[in-house]
C-alpha atoms as a PDB file:
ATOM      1  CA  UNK A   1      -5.274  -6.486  28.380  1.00  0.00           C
ATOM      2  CA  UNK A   2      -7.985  -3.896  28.042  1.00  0.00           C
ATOM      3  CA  UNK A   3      -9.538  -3.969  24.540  1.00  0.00           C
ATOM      4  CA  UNK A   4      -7.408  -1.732  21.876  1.00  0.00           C
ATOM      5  CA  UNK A   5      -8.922   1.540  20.535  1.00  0.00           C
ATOM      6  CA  UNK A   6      -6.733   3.797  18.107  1.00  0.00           C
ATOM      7  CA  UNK A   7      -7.978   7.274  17.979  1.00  0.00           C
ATOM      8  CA  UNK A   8      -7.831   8.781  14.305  1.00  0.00           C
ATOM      9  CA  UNK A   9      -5.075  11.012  15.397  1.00  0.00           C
ATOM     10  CA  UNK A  10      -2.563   8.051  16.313  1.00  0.00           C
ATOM     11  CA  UNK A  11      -3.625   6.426  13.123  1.00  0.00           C
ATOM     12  CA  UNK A  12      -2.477   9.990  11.468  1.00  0.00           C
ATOM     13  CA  UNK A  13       0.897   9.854  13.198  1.00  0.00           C
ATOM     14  CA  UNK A  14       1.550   6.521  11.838  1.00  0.00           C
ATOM     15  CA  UNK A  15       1.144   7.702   8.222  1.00  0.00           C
ATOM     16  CA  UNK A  16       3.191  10.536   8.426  1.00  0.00           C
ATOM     17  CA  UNK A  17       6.065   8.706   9.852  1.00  0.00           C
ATOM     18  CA  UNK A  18       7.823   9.063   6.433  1.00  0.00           C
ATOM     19  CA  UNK A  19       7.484  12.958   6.092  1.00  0.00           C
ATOM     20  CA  UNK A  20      10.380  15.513   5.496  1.00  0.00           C
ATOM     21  CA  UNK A  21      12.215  16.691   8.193  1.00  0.00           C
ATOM     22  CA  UNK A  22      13.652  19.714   6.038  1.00  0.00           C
ATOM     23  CA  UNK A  23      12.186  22.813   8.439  1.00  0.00           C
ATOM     24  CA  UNK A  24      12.078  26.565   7.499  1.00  0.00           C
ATOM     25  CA  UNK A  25      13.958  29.588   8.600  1.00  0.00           C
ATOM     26  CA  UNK A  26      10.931  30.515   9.971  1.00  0.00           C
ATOM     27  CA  UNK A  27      10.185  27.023  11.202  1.00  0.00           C
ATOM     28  CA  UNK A  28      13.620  27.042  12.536  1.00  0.00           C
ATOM     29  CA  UNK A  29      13.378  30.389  14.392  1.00  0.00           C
ATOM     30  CA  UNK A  30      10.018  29.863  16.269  1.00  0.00           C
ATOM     31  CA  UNK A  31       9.712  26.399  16.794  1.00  0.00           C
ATOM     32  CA  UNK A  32       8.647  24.556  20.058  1.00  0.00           C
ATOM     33  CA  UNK A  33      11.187  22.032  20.228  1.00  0.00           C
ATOM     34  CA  UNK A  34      10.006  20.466  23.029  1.00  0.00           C
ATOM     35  CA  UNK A  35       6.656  20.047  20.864  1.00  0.00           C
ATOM     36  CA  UNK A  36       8.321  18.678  18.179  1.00  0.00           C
ATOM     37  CA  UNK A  37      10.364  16.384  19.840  1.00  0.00           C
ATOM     38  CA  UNK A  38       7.156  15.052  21.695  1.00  0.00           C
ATOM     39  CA  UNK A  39       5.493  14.600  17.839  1.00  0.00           C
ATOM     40  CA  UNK A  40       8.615  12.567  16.710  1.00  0.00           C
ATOM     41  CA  UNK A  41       8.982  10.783  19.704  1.00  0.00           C
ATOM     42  CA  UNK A  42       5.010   9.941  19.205  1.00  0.00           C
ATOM     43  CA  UNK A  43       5.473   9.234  15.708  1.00  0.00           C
ATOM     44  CA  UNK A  44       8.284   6.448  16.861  1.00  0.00           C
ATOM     45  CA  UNK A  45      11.308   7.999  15.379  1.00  0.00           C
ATOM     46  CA  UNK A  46      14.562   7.443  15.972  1.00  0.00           C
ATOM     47  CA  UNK A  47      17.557   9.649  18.168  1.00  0.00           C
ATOM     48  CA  UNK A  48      18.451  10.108  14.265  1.00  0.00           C
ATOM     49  CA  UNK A  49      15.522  12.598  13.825  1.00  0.00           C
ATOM     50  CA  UNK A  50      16.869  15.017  15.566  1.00  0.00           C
ATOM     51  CA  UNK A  51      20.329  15.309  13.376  1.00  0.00           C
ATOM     52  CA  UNK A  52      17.903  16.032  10.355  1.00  0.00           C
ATOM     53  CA  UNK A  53      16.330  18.799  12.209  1.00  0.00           C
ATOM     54  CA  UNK A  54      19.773  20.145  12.932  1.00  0.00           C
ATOM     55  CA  UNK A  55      21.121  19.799   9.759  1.00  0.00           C
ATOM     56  CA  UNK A  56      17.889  21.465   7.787  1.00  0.00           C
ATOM     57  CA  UNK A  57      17.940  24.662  10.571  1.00  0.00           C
ATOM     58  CA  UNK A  58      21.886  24.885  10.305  1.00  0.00           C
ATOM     59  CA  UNK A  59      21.330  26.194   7.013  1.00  0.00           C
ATOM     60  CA  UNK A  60      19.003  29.176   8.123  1.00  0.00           C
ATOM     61  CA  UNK A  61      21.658  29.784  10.624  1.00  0.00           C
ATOM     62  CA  UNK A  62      19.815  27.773  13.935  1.00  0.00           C
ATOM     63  CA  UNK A  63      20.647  25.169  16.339  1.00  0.00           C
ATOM     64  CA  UNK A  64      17.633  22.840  18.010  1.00  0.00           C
ATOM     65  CA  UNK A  65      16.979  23.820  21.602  1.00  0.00           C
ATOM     66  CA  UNK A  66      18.528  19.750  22.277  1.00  0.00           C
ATOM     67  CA  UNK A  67      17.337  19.471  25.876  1.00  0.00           C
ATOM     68  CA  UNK A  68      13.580  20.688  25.253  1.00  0.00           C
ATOM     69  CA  UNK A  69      13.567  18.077  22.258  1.00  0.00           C
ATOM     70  CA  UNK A  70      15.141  15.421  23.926  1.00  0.00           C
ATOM     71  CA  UNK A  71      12.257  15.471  26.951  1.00  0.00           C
ATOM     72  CA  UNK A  72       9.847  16.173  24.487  1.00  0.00           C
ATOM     73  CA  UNK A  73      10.721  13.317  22.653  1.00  0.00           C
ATOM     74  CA  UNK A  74      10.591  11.279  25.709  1.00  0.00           C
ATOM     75  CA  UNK A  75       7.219  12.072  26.536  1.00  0.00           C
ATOM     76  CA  UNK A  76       5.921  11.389  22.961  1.00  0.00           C
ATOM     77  CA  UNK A  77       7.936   7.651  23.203  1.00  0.00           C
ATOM     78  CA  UNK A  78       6.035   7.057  26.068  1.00  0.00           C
ATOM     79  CA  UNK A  79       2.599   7.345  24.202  1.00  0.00           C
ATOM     80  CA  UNK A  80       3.969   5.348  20.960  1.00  0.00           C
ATOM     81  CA  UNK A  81       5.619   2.857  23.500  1.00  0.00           C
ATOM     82  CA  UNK A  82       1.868   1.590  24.490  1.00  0.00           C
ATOM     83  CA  UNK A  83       0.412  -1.691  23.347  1.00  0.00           C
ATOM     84  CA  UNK A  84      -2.034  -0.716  21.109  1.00  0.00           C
ATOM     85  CA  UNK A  85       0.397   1.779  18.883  1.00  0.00           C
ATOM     86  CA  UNK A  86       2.450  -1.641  18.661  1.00  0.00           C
ATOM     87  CA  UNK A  87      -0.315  -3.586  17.510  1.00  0.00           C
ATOM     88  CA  UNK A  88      -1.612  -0.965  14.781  1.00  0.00           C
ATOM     89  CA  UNK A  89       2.250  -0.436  13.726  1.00  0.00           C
ATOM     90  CA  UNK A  90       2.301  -4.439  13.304  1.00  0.00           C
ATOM     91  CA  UNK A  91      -1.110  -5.324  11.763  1.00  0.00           C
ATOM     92  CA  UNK A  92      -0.414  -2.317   9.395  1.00  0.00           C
ATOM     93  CA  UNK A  93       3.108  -3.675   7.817  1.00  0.00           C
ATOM     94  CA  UNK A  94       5.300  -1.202  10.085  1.00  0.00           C
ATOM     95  CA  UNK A  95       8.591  -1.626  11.317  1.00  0.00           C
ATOM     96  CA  UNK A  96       9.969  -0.498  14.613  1.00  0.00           C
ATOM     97  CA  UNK A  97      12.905   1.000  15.343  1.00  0.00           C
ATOM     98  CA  UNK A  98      13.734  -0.594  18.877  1.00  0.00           C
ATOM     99  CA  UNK A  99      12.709   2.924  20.357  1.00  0.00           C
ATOM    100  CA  UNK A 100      11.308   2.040  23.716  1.00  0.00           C
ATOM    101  CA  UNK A 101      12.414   1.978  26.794  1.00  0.00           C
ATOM    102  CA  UNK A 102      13.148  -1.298  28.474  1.00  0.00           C
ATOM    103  CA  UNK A 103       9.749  -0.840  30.683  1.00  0.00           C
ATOM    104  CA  UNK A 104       7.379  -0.438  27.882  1.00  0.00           C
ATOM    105  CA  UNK A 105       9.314  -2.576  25.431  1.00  0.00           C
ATOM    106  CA  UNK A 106       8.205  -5.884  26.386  1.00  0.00           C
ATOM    107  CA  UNK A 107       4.453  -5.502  26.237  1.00  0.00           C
ATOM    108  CA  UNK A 108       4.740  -3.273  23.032  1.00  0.00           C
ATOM    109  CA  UNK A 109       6.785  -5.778  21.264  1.00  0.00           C
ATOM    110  CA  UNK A 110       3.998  -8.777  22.058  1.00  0.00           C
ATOM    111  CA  UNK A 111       1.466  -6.693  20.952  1.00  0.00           C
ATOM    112  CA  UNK A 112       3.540  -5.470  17.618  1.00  0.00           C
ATOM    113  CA  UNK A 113       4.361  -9.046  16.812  1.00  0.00           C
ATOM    114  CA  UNK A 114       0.869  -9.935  17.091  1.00  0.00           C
ATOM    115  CA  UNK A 115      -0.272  -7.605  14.940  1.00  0.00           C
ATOM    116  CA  UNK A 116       3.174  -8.478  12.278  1.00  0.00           C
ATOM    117  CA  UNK A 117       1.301 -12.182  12.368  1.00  0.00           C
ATOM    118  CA  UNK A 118      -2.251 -10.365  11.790  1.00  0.00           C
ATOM    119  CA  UNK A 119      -0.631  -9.001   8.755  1.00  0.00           C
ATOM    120  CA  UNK A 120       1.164 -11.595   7.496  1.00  0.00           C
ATOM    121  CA  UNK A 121      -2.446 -14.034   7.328  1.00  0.00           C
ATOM    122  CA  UNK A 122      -4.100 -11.064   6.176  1.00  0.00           C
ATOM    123  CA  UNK A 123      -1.275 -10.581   3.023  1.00  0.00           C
ATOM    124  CA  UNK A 124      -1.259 -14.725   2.488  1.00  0.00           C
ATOM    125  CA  UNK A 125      -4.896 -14.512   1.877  1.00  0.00           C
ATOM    126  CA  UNK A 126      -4.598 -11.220  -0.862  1.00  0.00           C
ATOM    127  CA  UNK A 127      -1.885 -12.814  -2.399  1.00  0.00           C
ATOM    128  CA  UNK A 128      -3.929 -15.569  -3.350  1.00  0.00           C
ATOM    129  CA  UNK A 129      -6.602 -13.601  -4.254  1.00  0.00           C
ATOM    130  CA  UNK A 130      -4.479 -11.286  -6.374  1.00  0.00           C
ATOM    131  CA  UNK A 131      -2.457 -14.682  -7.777  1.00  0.00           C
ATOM    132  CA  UNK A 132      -6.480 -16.138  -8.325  1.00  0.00           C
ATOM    133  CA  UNK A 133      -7.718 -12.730 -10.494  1.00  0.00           C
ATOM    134  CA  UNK A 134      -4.213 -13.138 -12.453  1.00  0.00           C
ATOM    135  CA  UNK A 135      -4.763 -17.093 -13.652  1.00  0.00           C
ATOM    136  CA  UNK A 136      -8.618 -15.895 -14.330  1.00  0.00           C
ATOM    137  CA  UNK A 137      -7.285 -13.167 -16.499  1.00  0.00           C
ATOM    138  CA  UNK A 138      -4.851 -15.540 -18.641  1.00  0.00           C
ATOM    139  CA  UNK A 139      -7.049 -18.007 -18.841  1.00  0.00           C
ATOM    140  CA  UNK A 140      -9.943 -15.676 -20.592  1.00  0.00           C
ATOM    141  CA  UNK A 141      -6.992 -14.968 -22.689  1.00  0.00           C
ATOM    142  CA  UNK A 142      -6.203 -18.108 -23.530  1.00  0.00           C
ATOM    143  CA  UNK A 143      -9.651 -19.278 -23.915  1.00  0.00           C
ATOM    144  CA  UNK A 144     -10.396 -16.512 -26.720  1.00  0.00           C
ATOM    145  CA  UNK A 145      -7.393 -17.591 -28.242  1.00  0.00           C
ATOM    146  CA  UNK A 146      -9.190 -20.844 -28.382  1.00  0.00           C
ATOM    147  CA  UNK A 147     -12.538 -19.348 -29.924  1.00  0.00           C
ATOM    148  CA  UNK A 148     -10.442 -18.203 -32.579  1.00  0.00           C
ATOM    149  CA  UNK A 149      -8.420 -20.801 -33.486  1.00  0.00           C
ATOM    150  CA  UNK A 150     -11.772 -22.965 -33.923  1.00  0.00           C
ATOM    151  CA  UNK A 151     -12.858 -20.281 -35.969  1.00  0.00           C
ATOM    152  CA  UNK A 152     -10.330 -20.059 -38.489  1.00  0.00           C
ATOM    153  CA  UNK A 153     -10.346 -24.105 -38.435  1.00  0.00           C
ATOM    154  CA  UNK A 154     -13.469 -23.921 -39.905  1.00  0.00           C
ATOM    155  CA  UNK A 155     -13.576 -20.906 -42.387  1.00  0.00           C
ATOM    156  CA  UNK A 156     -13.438 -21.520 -45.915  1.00  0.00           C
ATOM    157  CA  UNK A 157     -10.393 -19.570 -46.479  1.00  0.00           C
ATOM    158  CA  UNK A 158      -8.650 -21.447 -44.317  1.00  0.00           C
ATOM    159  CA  UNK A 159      -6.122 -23.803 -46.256  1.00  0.00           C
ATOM    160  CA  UNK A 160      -5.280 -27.758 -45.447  1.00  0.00           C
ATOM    161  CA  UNK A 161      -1.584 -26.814 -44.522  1.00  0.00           C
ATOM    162  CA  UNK A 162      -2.848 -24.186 -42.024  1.00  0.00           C
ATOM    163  CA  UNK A 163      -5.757 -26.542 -40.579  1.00  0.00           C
ATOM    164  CA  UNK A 164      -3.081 -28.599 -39.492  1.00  0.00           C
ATOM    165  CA  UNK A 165      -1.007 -26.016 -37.964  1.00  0.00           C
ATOM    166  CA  UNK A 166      -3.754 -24.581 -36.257  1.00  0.00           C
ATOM    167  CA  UNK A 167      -4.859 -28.228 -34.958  1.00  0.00           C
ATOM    168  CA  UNK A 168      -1.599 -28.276 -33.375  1.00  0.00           C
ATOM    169  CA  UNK A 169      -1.879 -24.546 -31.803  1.00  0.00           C
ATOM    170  CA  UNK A 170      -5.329 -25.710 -30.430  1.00  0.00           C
ATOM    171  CA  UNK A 171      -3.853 -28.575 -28.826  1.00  0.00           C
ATOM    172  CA  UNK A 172      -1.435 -26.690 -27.148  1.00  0.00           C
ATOM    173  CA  UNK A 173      -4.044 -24.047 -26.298  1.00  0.00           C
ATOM    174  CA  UNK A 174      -6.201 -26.662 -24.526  1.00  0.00           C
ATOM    175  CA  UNK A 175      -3.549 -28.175 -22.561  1.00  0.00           C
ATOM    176  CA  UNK A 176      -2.623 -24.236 -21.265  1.00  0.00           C
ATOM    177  CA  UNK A 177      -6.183 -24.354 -20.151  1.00  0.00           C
ATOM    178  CA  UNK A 178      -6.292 -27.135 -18.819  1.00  0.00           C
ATOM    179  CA  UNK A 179      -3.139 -25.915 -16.755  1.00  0.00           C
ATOM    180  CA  UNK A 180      -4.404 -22.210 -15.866  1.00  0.00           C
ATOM    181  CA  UNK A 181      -8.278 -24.082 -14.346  1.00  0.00           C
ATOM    182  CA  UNK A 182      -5.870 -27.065 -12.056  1.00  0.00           C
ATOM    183  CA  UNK A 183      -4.112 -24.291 -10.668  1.00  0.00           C
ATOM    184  CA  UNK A 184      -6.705 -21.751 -10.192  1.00  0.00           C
ATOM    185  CA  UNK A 185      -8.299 -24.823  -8.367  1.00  0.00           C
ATOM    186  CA  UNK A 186      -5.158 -25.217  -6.055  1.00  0.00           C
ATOM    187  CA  UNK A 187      -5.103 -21.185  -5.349  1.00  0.00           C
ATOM    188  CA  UNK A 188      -8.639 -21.920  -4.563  1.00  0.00           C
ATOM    189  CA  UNK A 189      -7.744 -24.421  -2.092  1.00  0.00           C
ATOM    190  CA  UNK A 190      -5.019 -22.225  -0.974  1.00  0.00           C
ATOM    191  CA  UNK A 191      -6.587 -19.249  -0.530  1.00  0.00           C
ATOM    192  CA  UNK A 192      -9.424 -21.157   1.768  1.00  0.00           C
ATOM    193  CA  UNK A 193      -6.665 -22.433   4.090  1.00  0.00           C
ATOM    194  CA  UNK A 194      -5.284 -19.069   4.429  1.00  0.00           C
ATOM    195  CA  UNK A 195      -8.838 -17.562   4.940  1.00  0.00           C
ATOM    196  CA  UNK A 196      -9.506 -19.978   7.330  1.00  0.00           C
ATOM    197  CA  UNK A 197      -6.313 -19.711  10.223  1.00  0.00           C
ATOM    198  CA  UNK A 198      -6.699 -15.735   9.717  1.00  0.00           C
ATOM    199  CA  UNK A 199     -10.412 -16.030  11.119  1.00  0.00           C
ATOM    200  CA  UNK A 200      -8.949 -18.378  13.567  1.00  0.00           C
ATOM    201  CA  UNK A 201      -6.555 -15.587  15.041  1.00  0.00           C
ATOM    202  CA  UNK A 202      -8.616 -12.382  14.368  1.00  0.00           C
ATOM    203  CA  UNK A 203     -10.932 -14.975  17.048  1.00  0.00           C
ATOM    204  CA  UNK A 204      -7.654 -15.055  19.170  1.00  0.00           C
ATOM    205  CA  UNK A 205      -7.065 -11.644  19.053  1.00  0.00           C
ATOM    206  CA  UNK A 206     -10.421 -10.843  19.933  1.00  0.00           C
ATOM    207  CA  UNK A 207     -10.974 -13.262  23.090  1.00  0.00           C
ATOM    208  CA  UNK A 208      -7.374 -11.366  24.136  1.00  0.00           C
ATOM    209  CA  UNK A 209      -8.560  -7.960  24.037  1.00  0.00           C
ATOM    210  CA  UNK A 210      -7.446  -6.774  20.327  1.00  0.00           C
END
């Protein structure tokens, strides 16, 4: 398979795959609807995209011109349908819609699950990192807490009765600590694991052609 390249325009089309389908009366009234059944049909939408045009120009009084959309639409599927759209739409957390025909299918769906696996490694290794920054944050927390606690221990104000409270909120400070740095050590750990099979496949994708 011939190395992947996604213009910036595809890369658009993916991100506006959520947009509003409402139209204008104007919109309704002038529009190429072979064009913009070639744009949905590029954009991977479903048969369903076309009921929300109808619906939003049956209120200004128009109907969709259904075979123009319908061919356009085909001809856009055709250029979503390609390997490399179903790599991005995988590596970038996308779902499909089962939209392809049964030629293109096949080698769009290895290519999409390739890229779901590139972004699941990819999401392992920032959820360690985020679960890493999160066990660093409580245990600054928890180690100020600490700094204070030894500080009141020692002031002058600070009575015999509360001394030994505060021994006993120390203790349990230090033991959270000690909790928070043995599993910052095991996210460590994990996140070096995950770091290291997601370099192993971006290698695999790259000796196949992605």
């Amino acid at each position: 398979m011939q190395r992947i390249l996604i213009s910036s325009t595809l890369v658009v089309s993916m991100a506006l795959m959520s947009a509003c389908a409402s139209m204008s009366a104007d919109e309704c009234a002038v529009s190429d609807w072979r064009a913009i059944g070639y744009e949905d049909g590029a954009r991977g939408y479903t048969a369903d995209r076309l009921g929300q045009h109808r619906k939003a120009c049956a209120k200004h009084g128009y109907a969709p011109d259904l075979d123009d959309y319908r061919s356009g639409r085909d001809e856009g599927l055709r250029e979503f349908c390609q390997p490399s759209r179903g790599f991005s739409l995988g590596s970038g957390g996308g779902q499909y819609y089962g939209v392809c025909a049964s030629d293109q299918e096949p080698y769009f769906l290895d290519a999409y699950r390739r890229g779901q696996h590139l972004y699941t490694l990819r999401s392992n290794v920032n959820s360690a990192n985020s679960s890493i920054r999160s066990r660093e944050a409580e245990l600054e927390r928890v180690r100020n807490q600490i700094r204070d606690t030894e500080a009141a221990l020692i002031s002058r104000e600070t009575t015999t009765e509360n001394r030994i409270l505060l021994l006993a909120d120390l203790k349990e400070l230090s033991e959270e600590a000690g909790r928070l740095e043995a599993e910052i050590v095991d996210l460590i750990e994990e996140r070096a694991d995950h770091q290291h099979e997601l370099a192993n496949y971006e290698a695999v994708l790259a000796d196949s052609g992605y």
